[in-house]
N, C-alpha and C. Protein backbone atom coordinates (compact mmCIF):
# COMPACT_ATOMS: atom_id res chain seq x y z
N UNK A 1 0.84 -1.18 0.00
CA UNK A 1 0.00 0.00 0.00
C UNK A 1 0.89 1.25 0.00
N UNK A 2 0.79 2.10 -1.25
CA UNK A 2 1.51 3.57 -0.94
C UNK A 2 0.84 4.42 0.19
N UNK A 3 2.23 5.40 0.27
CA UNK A 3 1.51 6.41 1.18
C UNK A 3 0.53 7.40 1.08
N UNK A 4 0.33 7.56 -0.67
CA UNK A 4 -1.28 7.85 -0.74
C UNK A 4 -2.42 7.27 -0.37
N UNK A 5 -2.12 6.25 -0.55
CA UNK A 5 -3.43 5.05 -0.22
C UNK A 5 -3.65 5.02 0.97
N UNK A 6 -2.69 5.17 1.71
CA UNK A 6 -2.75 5.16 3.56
C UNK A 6 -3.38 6.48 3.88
N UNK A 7 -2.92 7.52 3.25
CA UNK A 7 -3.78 8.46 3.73
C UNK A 7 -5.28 8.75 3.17
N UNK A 8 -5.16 8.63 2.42
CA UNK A 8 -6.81 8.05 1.68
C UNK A 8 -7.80 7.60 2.95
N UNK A 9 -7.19 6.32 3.11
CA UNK A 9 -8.06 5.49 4.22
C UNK A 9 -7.83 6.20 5.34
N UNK A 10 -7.10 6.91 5.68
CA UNK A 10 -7.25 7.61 7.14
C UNK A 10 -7.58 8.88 7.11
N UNK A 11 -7.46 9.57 5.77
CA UNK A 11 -8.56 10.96 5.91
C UNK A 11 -9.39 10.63 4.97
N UNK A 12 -9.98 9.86 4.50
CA UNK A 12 -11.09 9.67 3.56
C UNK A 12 -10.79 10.77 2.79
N UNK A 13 -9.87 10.58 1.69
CA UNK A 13 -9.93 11.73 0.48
C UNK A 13 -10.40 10.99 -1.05
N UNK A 14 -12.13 10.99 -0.79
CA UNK A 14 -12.61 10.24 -1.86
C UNK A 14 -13.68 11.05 -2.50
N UNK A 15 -14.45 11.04 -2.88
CA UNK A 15 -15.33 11.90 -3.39
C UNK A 15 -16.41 11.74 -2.60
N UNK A 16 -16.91 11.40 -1.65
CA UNK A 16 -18.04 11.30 -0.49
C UNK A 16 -17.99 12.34 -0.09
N UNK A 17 -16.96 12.84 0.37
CA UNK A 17 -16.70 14.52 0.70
C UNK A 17 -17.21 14.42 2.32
N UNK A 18 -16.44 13.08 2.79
CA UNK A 18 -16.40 12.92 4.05
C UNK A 18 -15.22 13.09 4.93
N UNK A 19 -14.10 13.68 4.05
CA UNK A 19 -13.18 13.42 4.34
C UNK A 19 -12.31 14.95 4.97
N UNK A 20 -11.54 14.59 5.58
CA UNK A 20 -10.92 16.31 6.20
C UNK A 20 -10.26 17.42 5.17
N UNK A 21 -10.33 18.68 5.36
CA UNK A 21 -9.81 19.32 4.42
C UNK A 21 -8.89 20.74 4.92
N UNK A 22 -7.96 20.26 4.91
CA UNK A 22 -7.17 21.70 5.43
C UNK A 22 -6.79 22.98 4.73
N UNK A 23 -6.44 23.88 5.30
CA UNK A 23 -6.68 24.86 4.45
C UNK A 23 -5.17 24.80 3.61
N UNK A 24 -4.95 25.29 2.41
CA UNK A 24 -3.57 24.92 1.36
C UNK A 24 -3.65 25.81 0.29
N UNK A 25 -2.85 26.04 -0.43
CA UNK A 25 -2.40 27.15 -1.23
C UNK A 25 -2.94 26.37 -2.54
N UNK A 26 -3.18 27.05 -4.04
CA UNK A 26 -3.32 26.14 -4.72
C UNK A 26 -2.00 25.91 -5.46
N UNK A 27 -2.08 24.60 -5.55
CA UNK A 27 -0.85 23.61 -6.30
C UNK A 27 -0.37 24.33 -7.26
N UNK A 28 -1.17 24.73 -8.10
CA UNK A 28 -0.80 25.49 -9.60
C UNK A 28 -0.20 26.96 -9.70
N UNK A 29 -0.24 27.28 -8.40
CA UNK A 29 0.30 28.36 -8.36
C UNK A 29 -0.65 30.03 -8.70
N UNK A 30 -1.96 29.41 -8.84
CA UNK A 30 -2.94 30.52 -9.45
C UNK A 30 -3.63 31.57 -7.85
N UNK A 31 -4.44 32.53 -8.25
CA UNK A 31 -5.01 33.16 -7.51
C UNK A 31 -6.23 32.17 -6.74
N UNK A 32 -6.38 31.41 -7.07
CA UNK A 32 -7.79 30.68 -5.62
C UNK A 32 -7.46 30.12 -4.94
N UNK A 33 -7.79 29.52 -3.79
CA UNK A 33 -7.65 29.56 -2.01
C UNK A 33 -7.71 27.82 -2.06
N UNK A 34 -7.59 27.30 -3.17
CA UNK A 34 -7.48 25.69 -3.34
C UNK A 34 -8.62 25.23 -2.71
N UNK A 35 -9.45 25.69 -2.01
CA UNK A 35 -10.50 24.69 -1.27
C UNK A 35 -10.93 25.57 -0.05
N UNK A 36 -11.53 25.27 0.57
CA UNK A 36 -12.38 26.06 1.51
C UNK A 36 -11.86 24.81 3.12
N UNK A 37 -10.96 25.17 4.02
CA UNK A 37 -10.90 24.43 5.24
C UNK A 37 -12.04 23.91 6.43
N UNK A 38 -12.19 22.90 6.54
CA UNK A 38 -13.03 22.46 7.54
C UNK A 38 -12.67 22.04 8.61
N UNK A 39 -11.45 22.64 8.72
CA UNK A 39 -10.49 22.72 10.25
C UNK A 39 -9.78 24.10 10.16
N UNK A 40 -10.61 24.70 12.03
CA UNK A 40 -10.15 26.51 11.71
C UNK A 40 -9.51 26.37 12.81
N UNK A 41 -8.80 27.36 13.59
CA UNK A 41 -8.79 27.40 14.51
C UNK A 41 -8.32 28.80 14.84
N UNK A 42 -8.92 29.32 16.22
CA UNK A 42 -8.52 30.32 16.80
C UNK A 42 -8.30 30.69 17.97
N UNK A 43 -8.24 31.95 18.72
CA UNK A 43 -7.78 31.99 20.28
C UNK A 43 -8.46 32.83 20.64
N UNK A 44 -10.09 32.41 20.07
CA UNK A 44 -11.28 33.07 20.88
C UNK A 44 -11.74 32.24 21.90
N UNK A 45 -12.27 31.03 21.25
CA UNK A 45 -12.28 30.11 22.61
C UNK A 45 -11.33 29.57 23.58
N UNK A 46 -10.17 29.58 22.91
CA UNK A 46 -9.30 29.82 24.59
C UNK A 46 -8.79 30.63 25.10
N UNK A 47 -9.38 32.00 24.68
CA UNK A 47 -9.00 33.15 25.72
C UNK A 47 -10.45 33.35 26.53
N UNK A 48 -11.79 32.67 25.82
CA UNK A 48 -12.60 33.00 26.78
C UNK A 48 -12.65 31.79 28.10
N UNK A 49 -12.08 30.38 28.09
CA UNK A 49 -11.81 29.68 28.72
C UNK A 49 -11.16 30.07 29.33
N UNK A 50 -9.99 30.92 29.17
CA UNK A 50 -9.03 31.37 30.37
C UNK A 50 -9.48 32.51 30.92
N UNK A 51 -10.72 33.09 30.26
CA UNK A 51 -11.61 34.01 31.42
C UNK A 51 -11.84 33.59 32.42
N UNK A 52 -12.85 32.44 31.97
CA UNK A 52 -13.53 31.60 32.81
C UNK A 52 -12.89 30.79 34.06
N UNK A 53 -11.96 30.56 33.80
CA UNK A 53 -11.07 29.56 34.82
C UNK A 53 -10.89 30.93 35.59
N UNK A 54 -10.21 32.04 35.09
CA UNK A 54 -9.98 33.40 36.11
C UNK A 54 -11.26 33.57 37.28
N UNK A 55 -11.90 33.67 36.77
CA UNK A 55 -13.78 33.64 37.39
C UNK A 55 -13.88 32.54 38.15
N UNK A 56 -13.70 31.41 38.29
CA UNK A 56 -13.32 30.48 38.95
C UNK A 56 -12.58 30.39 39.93
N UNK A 57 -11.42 30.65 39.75
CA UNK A 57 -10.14 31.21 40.43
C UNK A 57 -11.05 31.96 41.53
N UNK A 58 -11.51 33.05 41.10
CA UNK A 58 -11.87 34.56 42.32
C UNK A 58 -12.88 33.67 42.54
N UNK A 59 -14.01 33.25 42.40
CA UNK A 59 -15.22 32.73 43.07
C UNK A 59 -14.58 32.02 43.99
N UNK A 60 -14.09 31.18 43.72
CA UNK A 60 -13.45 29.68 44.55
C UNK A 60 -12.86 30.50 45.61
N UNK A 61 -12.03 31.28 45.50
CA UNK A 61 -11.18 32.27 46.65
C UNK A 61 -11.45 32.57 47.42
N UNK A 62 -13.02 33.25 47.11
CA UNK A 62 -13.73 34.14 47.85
C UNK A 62 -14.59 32.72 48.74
N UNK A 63 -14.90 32.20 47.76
CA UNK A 63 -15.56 30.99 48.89
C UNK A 63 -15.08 30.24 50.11
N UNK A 64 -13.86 30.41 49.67
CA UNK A 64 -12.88 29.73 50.83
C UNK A 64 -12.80 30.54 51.80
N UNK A 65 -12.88 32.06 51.72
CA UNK A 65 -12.37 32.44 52.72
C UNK A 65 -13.77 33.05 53.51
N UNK A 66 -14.81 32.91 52.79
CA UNK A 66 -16.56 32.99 53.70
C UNK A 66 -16.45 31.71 54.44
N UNK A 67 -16.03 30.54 53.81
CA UNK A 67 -16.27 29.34 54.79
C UNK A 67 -15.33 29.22 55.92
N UNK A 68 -14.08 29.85 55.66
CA UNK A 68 -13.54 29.96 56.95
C UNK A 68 -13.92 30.81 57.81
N UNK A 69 -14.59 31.88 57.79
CA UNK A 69 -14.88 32.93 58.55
C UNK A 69 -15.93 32.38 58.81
N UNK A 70 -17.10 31.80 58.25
CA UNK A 70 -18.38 30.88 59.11
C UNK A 70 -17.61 30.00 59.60
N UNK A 71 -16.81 28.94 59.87
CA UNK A 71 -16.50 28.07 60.42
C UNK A 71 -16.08 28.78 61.78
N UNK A 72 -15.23 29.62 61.99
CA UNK A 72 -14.78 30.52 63.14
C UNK A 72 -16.02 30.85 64.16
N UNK A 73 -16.88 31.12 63.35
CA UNK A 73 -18.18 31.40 63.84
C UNK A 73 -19.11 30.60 64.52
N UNK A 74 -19.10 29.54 63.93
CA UNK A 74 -20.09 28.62 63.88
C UNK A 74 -19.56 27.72 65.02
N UNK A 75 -18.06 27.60 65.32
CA UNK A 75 -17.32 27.03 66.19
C UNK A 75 -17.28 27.07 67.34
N UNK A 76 -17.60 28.72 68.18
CA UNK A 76 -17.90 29.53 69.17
C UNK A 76 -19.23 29.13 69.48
N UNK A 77 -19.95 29.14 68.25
CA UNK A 77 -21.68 28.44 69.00
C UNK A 77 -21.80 27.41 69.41
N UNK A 78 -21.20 26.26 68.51
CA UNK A 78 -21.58 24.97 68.77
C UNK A 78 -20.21 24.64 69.54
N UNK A 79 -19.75 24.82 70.45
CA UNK A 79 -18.46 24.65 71.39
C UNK A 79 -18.77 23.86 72.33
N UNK A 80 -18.70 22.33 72.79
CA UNK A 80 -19.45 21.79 73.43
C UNK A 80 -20.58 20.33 73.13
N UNK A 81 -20.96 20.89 71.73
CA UNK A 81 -22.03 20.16 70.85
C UNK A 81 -21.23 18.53 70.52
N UNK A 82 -22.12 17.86 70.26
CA UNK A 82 -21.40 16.57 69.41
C UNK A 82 -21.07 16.57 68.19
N UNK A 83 -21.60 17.46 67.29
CA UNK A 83 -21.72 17.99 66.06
C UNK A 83 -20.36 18.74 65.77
N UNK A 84 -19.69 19.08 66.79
CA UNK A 84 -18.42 20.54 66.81
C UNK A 84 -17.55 19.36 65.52
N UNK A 85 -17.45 18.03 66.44
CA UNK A 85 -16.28 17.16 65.56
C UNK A 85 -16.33 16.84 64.32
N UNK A 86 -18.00 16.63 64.15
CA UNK A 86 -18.42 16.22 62.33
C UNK A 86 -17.89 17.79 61.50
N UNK A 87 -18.50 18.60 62.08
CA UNK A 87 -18.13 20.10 61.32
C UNK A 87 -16.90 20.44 60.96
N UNK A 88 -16.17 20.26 61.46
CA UNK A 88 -14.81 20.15 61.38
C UNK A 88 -14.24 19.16 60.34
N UNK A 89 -14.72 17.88 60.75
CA UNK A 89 -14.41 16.97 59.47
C UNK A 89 -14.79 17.57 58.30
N UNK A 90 -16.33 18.23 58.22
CA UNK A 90 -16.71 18.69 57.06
C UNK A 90 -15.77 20.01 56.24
N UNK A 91 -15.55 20.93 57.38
CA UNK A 91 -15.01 21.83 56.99
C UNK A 91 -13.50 21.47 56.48
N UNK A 92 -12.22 20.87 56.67
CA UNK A 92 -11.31 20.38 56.38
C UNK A 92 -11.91 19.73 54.98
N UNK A 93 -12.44 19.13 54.73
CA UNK A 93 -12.84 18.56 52.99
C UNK A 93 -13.17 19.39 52.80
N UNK A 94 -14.35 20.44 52.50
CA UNK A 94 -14.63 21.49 51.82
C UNK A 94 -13.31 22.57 51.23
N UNK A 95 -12.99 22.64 51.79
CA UNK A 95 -11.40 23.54 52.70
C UNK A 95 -10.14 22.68 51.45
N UNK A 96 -9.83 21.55 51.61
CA UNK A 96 -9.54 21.21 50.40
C UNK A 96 -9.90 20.54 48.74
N UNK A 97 -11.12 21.05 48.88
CA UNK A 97 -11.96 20.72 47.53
C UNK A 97 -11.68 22.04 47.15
N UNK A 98 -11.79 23.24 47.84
CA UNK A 98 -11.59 24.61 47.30
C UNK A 98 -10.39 25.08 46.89
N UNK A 99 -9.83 24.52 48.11
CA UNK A 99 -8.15 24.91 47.27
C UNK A 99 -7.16 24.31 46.20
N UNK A 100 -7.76 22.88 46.17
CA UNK A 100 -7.72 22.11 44.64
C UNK A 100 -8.59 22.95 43.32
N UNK A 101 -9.43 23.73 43.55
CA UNK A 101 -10.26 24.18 42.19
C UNK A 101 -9.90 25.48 41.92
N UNK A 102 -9.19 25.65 43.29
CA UNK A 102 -8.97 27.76 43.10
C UNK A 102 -7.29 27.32 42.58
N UNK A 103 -6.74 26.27 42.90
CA UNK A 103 -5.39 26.07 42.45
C UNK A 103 -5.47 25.59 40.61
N UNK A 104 -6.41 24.81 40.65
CA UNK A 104 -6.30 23.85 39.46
C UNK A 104 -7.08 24.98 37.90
N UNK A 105 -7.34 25.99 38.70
CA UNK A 105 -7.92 27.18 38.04
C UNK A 105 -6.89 28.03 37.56
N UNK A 106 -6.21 28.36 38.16
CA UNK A 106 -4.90 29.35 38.30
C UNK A 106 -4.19 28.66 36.94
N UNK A 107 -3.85 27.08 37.60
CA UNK A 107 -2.60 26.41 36.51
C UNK A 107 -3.48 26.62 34.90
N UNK A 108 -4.68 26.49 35.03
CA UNK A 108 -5.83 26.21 33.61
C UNK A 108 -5.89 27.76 33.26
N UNK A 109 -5.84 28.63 33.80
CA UNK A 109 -6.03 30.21 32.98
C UNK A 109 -4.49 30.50 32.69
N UNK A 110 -3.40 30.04 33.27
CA UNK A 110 -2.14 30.62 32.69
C UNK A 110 -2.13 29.54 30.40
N UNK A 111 -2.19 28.21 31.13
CA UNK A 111 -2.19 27.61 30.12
C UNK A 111 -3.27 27.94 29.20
N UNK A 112 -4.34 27.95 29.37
CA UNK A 112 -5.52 28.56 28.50
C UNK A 112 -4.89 29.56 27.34
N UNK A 113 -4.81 30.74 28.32
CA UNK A 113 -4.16 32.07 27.56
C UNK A 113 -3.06 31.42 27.07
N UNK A 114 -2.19 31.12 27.17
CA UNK A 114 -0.93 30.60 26.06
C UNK A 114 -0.97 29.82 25.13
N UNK A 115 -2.07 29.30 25.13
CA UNK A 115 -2.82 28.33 24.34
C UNK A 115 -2.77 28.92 23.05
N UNK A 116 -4.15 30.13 23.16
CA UNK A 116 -4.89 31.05 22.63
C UNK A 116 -3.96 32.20 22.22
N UNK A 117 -3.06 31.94 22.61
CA UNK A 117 -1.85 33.07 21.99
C UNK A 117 -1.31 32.96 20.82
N UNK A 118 -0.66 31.68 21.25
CA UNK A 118 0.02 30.75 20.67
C UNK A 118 -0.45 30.17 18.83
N UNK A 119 -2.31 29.70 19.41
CA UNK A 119 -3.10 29.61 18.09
C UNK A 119 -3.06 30.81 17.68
N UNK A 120 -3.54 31.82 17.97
CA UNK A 120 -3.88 33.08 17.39
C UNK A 120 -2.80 33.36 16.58
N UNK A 121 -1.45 33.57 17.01
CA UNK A 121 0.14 33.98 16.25
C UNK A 121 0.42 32.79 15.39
N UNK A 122 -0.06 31.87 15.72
CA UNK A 122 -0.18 30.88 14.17
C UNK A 122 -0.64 30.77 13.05
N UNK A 123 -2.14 31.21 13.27
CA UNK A 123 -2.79 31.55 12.61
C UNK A 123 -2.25 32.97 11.72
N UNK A 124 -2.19 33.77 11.98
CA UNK A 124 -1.90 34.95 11.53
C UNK A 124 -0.41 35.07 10.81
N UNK A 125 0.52 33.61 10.88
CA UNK A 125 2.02 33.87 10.42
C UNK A 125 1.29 32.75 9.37
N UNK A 126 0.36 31.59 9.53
CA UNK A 126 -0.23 30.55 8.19
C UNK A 126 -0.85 31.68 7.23
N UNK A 127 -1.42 32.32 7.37
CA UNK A 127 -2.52 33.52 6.87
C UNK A 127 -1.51 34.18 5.96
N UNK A 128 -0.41 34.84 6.45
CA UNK A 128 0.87 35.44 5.87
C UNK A 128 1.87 34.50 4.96
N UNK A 129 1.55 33.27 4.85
CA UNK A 129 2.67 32.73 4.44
C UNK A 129 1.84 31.99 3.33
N UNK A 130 0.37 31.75 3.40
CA UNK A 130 -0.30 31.58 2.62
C UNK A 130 -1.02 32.45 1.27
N UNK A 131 -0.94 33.94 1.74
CA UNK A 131 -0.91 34.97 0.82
C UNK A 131 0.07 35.46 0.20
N UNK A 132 1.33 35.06 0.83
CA UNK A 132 2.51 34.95 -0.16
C UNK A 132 2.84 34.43 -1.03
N UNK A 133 1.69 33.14 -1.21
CA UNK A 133 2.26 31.79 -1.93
C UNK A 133 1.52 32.23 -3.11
N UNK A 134 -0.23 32.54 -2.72
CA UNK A 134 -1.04 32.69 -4.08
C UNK A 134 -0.80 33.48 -4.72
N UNK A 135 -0.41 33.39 -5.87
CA UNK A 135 -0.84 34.52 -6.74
C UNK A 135 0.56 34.85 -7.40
N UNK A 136 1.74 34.18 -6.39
CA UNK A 136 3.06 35.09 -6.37
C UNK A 136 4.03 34.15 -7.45
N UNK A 137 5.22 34.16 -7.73
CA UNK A 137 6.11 33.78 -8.38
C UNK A 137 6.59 32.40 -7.59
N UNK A 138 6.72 31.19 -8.70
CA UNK A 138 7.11 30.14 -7.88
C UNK A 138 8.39 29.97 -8.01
């Protein structure tokens, strides 16, 4: 089997027009865009993901530090109670469920945004290197 044939069967490049299509300069060297891509990509959705994880980040933060300040609280009342010991258990898990999501948020919005950088400045040097090609001297 050549290595056309292999890729054939693994991107379906048959006339079903099931098959993937990336974006490419045309072969011949003429002014059209060879085909229309059905794989885009950009660094809109992962700069708004690395909003989101930010928003996450501060919610989660802020939550942690209301539940410690009710726990302080809540500790002074029930001082005495049988309940003081479960609360405590509870509060220690809560306490680190929060600081796993306000942490695991932080690491996900640095990477997000670099992500989305990263695509974006790709995009825009393929874009440039692809309008160089059409149209121009081979």
């Amino acid at each position: 089997m050549t290595l056309n044939e292999k890729w054939s069967g693994l991107f379906g490049n048959d006339s079903s027009g099931t098959g993937m299509k990336l974006a490419h300069a045309d072969p011949g060297g003429g002014s059209g865009n060879g085909g229309e891509p059905d794989l885009k990509v950009s660094s809109g959705p992962w700069t708004t993901a690395s909003s989101v994880a930010n928003a996450l980040h501060t919610s989660s933060a802020s939550a942690l530090t209301e539940l410690e300040e009710a726990a302080k609280v809540d500790a002074k009342r029930t001082e005495g109670f049988d309940s003081t010991a479960a609360m405590a258990e509870v509060l220690t898990s809560w306490k680190g469920r929060l600081t796993s999501v306000r942490d695991e948020c932080t690491r996900l919005e640095g990477s997000l945004r670099s992500a989305g950088k990263e695509f974006g400045e790709q995009e825009i040097e393929n874009r440039r290197r692809f309008e160089g090609r059409i149209g121009g001297p081979k």
